[in-house]
C-alpha atoms as a PDB file:
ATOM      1  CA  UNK A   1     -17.403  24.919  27.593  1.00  0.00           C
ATOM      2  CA  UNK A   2     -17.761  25.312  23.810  1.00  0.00           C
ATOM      3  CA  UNK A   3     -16.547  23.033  21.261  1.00  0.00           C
ATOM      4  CA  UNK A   4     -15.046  24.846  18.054  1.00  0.00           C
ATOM      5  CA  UNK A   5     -15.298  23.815  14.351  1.00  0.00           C
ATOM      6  CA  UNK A   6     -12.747  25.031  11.995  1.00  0.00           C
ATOM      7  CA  UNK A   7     -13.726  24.850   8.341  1.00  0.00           C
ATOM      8  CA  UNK A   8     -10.863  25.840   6.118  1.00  0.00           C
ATOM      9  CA  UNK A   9     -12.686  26.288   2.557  1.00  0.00           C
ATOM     10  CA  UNK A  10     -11.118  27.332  -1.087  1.00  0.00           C
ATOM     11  CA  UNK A  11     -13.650  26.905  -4.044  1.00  0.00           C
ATOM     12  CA  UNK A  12     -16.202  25.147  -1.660  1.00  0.00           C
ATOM     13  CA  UNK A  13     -19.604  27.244  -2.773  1.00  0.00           C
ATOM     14  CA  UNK A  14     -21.069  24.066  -3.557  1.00  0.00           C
ATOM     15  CA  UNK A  15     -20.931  22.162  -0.189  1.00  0.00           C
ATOM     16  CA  UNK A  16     -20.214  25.334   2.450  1.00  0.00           C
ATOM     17  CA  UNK A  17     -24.040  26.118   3.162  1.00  0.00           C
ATOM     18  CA  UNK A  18     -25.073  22.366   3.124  1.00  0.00           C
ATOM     19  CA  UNK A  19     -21.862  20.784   5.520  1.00  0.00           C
ATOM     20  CA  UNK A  20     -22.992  23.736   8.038  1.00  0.00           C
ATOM     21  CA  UNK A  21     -26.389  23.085   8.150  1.00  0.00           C
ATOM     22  CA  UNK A  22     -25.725  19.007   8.632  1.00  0.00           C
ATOM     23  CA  UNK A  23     -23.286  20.377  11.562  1.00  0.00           C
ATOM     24  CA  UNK A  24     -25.817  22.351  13.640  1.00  0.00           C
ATOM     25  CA  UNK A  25     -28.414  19.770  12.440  1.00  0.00           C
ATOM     26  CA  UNK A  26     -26.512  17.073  14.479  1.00  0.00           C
ATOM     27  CA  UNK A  27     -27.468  18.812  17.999  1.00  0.00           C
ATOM     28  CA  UNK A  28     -24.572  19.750  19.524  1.00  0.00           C
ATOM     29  CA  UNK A  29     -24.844  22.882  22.659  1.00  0.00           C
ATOM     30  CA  UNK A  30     -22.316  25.258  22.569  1.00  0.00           C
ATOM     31  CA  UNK A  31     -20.972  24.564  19.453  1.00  0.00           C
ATOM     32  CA  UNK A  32     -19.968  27.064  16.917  1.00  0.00           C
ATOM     33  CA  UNK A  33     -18.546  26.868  13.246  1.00  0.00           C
ATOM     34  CA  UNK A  34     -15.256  28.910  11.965  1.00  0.00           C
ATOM     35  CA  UNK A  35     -15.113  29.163   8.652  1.00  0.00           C
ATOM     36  CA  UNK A  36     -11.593  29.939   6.743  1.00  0.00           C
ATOM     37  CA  UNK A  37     -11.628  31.148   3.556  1.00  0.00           C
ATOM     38  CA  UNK A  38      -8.327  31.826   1.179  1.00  0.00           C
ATOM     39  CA  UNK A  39      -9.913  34.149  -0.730  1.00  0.00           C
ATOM     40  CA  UNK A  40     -12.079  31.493  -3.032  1.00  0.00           C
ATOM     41  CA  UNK A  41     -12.443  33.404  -6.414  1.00  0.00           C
ATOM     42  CA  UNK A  42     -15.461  31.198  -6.589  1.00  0.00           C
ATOM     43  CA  UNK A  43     -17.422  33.600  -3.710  1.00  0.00           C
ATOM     44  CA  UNK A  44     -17.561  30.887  -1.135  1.00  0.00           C
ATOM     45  CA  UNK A  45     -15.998  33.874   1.520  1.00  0.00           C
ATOM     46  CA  UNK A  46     -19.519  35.805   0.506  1.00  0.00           C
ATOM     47  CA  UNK A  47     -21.684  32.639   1.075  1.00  0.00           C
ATOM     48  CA  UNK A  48     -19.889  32.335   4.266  1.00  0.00           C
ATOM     49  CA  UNK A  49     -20.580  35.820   5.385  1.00  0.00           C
ATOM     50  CA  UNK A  50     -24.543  35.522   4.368  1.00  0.00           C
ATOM     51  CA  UNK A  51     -23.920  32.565   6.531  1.00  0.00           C
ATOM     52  CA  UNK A  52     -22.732  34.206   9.406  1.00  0.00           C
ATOM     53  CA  UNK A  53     -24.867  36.930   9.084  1.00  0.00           C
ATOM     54  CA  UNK A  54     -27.878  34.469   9.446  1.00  0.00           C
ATOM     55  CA  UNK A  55     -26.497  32.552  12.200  1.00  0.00           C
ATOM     56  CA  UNK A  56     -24.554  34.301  15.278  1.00  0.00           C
ATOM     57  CA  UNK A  57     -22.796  30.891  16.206  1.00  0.00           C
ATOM     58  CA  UNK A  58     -20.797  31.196  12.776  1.00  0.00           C
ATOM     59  CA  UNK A  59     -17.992  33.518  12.104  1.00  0.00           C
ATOM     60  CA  UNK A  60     -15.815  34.250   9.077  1.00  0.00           C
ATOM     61  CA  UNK A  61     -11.987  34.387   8.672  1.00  0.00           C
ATOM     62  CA  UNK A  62     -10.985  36.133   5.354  1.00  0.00           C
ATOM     63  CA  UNK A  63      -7.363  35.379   4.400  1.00  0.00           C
ATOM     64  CA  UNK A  64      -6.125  37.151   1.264  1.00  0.00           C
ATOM     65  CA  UNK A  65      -4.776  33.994  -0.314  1.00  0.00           C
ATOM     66  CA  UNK A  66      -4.306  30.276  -0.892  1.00  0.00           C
ATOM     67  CA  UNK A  67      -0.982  29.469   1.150  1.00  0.00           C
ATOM     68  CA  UNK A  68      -1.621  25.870   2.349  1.00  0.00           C
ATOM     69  CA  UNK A  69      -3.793  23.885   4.037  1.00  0.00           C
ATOM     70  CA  UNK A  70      -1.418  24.426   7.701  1.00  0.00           C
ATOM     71  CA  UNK A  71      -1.260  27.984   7.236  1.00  0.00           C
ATOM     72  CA  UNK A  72      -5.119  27.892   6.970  1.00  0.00           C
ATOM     73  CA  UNK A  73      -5.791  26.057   9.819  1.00  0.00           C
ATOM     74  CA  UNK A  74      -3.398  28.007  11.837  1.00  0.00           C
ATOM     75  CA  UNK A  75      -5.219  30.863  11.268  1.00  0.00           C
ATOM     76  CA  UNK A  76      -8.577  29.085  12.327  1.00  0.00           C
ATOM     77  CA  UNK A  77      -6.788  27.679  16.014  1.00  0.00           C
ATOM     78  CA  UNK A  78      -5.568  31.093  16.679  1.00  0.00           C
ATOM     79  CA  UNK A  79      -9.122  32.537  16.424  1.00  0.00           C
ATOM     80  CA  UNK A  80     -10.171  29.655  18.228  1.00  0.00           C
ATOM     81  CA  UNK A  81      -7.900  30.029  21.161  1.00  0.00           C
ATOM     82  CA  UNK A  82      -8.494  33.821  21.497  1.00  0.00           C
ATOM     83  CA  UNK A  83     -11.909  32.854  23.441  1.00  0.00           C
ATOM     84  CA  UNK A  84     -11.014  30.916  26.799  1.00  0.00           C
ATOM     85  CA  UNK A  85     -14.733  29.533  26.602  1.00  0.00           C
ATOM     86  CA  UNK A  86     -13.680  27.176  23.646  1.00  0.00           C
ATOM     87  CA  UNK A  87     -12.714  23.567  25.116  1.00  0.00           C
ATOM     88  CA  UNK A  88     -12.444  21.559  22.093  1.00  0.00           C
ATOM     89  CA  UNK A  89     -11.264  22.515  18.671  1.00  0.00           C
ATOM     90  CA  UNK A  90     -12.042  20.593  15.546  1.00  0.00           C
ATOM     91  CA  UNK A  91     -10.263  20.086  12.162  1.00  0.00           C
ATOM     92  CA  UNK A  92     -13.131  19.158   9.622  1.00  0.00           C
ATOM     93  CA  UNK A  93     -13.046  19.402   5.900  1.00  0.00           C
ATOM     94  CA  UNK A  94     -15.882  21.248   3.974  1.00  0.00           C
ATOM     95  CA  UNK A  95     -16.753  18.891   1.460  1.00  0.00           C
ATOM     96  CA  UNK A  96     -18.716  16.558   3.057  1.00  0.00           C
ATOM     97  CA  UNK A  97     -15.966  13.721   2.707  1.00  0.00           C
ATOM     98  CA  UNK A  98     -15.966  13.659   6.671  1.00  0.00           C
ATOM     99  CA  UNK A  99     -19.505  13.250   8.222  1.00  0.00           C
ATOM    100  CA  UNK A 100     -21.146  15.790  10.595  1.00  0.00           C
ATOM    101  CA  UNK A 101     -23.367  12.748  12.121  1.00  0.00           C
ATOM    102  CA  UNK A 102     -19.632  11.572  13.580  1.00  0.00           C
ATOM    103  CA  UNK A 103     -19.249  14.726  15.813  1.00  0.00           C
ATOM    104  CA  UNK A 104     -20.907  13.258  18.581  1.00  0.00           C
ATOM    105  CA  UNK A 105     -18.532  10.255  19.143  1.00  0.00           C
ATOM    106  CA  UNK A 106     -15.762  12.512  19.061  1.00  0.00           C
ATOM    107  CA  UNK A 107     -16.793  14.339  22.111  1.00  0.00           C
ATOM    108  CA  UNK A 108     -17.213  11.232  23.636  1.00  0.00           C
ATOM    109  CA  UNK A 109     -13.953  10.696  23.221  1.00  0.00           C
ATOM    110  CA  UNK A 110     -12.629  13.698  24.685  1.00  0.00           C
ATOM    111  CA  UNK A 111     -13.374  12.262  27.947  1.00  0.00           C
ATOM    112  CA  UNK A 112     -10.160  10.430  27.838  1.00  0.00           C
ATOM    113  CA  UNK A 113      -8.146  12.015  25.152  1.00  0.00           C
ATOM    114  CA  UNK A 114      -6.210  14.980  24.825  1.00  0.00           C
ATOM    115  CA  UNK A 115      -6.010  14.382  20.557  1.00  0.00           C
ATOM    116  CA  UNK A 116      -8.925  12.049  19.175  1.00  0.00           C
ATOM    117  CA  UNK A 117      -8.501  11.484  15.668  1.00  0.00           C
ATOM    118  CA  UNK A 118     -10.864   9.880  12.994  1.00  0.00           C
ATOM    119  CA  UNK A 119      -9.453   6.795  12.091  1.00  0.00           C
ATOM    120  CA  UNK A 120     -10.521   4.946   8.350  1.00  0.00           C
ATOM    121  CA  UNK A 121      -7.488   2.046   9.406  1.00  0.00           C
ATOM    122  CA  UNK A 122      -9.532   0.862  12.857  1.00  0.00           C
ATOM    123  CA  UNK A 123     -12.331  -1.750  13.292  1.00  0.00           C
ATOM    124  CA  UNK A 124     -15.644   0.319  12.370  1.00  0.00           C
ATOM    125  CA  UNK A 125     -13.555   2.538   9.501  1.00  0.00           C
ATOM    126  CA  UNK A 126     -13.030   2.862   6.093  1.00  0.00           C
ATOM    127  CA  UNK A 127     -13.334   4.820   2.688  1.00  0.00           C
ATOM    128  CA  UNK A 128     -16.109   5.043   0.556  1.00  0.00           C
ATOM    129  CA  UNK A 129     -16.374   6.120  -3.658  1.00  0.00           C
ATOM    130  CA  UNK A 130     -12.057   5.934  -4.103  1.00  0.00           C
ATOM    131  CA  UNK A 131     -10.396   3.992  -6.794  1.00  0.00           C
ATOM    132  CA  UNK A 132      -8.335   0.918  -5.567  1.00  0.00           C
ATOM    133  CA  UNK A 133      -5.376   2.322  -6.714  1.00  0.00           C
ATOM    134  CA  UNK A 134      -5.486   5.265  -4.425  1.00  0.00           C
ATOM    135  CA  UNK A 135      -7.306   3.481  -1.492  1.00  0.00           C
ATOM    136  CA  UNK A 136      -3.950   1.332  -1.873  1.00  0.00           C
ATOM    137  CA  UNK A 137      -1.747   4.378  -2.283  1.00  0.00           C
ATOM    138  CA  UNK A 138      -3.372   5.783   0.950  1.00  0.00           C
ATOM    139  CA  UNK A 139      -3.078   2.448   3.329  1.00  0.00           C
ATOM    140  CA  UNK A 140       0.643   2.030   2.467  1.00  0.00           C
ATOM    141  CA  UNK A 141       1.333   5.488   3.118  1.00  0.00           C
ATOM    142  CA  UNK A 142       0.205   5.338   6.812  1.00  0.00           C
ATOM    143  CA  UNK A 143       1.998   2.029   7.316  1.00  0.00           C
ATOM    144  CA  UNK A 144       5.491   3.850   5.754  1.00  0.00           C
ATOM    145  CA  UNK A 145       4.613   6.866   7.775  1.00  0.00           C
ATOM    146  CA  UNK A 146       4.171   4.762  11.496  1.00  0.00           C
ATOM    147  CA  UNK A 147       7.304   2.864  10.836  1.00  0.00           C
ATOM    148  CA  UNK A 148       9.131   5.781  10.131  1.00  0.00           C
ATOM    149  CA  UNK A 149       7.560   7.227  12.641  1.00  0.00           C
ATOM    150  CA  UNK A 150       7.796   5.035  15.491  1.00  0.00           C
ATOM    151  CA  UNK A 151       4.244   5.699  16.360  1.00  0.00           C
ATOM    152  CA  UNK A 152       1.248   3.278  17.185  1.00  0.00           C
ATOM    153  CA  UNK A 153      -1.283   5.431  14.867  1.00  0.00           C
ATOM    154  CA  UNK A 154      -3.409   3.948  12.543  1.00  0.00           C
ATOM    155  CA  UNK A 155      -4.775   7.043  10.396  1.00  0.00           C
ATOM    156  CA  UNK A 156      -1.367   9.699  10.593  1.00  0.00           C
ATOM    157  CA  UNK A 157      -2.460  11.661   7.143  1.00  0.00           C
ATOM    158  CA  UNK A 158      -6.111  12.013   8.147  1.00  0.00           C
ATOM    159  CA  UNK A 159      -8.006  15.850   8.767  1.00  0.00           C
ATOM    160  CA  UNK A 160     -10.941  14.732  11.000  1.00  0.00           C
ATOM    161  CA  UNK A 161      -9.689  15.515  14.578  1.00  0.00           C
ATOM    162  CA  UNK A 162     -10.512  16.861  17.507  1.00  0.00           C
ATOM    163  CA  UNK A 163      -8.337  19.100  19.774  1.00  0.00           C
ATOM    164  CA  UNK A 164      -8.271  20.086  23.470  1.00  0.00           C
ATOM    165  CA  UNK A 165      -7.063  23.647  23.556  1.00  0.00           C
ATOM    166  CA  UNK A 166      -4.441  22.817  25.822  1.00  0.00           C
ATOM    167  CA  UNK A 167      -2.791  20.239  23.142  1.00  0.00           C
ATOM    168  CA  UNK A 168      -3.056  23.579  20.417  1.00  0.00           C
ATOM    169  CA  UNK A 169      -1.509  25.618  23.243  1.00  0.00           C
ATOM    170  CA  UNK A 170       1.543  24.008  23.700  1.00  0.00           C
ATOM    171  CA  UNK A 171       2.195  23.266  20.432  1.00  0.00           C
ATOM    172  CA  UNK A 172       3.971  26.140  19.376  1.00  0.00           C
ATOM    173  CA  UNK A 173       2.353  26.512  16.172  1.00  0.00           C
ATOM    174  CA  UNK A 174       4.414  29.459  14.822  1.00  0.00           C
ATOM    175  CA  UNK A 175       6.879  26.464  14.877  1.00  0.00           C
ATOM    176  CA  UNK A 176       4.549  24.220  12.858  1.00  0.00           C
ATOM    177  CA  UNK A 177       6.955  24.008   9.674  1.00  0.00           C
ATOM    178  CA  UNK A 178       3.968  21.661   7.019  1.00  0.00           C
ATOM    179  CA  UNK A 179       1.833  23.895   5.254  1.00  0.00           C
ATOM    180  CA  UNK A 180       0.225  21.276   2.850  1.00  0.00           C
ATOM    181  CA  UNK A 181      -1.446  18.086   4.110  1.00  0.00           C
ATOM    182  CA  UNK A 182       1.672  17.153   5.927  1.00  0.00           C
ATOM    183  CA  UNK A 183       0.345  19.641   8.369  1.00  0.00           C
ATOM    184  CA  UNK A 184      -1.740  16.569   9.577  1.00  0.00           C
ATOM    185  CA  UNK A 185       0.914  14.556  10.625  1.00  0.00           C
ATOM    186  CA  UNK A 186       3.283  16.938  11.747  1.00  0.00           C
ATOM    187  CA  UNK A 187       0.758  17.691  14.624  1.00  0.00           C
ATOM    188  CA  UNK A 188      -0.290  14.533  15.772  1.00  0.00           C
ATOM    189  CA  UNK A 189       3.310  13.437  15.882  1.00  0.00           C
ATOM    190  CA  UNK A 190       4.160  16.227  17.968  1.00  0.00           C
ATOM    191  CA  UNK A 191       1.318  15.619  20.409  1.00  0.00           C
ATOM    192  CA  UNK A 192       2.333  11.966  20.760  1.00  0.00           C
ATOM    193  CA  UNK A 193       5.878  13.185  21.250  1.00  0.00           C
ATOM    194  CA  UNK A 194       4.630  15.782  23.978  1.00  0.00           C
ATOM    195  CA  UNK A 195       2.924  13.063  25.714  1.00  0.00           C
ATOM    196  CA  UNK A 196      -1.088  13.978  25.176  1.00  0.00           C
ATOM    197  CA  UNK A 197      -3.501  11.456  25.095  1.00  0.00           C
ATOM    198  CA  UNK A 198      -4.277  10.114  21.725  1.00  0.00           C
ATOM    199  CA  UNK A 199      -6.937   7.814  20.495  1.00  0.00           C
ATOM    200  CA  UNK A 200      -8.677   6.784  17.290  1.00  0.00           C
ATOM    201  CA  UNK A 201     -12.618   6.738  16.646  1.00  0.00           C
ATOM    202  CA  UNK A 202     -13.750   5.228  13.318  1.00  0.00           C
ATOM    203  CA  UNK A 203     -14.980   7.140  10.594  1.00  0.00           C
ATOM    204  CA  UNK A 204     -16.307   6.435   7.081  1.00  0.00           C
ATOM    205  CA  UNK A 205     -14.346   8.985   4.752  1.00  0.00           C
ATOM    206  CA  UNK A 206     -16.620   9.531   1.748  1.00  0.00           C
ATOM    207  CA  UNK A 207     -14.897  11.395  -1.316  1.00  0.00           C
ATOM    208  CA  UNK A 208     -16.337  14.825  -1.731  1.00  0.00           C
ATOM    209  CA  UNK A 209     -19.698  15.605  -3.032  1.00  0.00           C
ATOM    210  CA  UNK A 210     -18.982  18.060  -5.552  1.00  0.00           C
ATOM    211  CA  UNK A 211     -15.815  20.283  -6.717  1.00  0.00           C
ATOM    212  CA  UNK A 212     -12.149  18.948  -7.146  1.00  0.00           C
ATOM    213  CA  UNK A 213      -9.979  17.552  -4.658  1.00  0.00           C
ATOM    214  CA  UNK A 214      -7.023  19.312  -3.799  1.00  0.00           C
ATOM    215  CA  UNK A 215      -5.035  16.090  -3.214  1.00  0.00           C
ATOM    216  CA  UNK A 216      -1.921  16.222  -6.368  1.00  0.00           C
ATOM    217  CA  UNK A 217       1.534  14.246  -6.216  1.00  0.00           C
ATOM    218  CA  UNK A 218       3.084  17.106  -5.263  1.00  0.00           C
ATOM    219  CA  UNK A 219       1.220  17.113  -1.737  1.00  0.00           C
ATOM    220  CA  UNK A 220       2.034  13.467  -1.745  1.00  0.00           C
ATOM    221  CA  UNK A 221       5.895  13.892  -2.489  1.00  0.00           C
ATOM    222  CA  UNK A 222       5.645  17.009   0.076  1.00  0.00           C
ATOM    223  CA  UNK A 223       4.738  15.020   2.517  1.00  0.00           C
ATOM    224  CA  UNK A 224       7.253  11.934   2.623  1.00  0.00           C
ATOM    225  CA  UNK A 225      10.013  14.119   2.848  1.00  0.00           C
ATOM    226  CA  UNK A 226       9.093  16.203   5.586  1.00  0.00           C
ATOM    227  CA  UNK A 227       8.379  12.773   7.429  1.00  0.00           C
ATOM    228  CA  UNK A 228      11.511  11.987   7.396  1.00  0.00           C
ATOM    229  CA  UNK A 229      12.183  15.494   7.950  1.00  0.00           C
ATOM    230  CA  UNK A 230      10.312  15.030  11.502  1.00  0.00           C
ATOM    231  CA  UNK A 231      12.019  11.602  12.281  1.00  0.00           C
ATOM    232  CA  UNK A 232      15.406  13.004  12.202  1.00  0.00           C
ATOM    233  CA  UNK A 233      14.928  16.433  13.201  1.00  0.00           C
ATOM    234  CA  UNK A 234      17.091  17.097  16.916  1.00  0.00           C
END
């Protein structure tokens, strides 16, 4: 039973070969490392492919350009779910802003969940190197997003997760409509709404290590709408 992380990357030469190092560092059996790349003009696809080369637990996904965040991780759970031997599938940024050293208290909480999602809005979470302003902007945005929602979720707009393949099966994600970071709450919404066990494990999200964030008002603007989008959808 092998666990599966998918690591979408654009423009990540800087922190690809370090995050998977700190991953397989951690420990885990079975575990193997996906990496997506949208065609990074930076050569992050070739680093990943030295990377792969080196390592026969990594593999490389070339896509020939940026669409979205969704559309990349899309691509990642399909390759994922081809093999029947992988049990739990992980969303996990690149950039070091979630923690490899967490991966072992998510598969301990796979023994009750379908869904377990790292949570910076639970006892034992948080956010570290943000401005106020945008540590504000954040934490009003998930409480918006659960009342709107109707859900008991802390952390709805958060990309550290971990999936059961059976959750990703029947999920229908040809269907999946986000392709930006709305993505993220489109699917936990429609696990809760499918009835899958969900629960929260704290994390410490840490702003990335080097390169530029992909985060805009745009993505921000993107994603309120199709909320509501979700809420009212028949």
């Amino acid at each position: 039973m092998n666990s599966v992380i998918i690591l979408p990357t654009y423009n990540e030469k800087e922190n690809i070969a370090g995050i998977v190092q700190e991953i397989f560092s951690i420990g885990i059996s079975d575990l193997k490392v996906i990496i997506v790349d949208d065609n990074s003009p930076d050569g992050t696809g070739q680093i990943a492919d030295k990377l792969a080369a080196e390592n026969s637990r990594i593999s490389v996904l070339h896509r020939p350009k940026k669409e979205g965040l969704g559309k990349a991780y899309m691509a990642g759970f399909q390759e994922a779910l081809s093999d029947p031997q992988n049990q739990y599938i992980f969303e996990m940024d690149a950039d070091f802003s979630h923690q490899p050293k967490y991966l072992p208290r998510f598969l301990d909480s796979m023994e009750q969940a379908d869904l377990t999602l790292g949570s910076r809005y639970i006892v034992g979470g948080g956010i570290a190197n943000w401005s106020w302003p945008r540590r504000f902007i954040s934490w009003l945005a998930n409480i918006i997003i659960r009342k709107l929602l109707g859900v008991a979720v802390r952390d709805l707009t958060g990309g550290f997760k971990c999936f059961n393949r059976r959750v990703l099966e029947n999920m229908d994600l040809e269907n999946i409509e986000s392709r930006g970071y709305n993505f993220q709450i489109e699917l936990t919404y429609k696990a809760i709404k499918k009835g899958f066990r969900i629960k929260e494990v704290p994390i410490v999200f840490v702003e990335r290590r080097a390169g530029h964030s992909k985060f805009s008002a745009a993505i921000m603007i993107e994603s309120f709408w199709k909320v509501l989008m979700l809420r009212f959808k028949k």
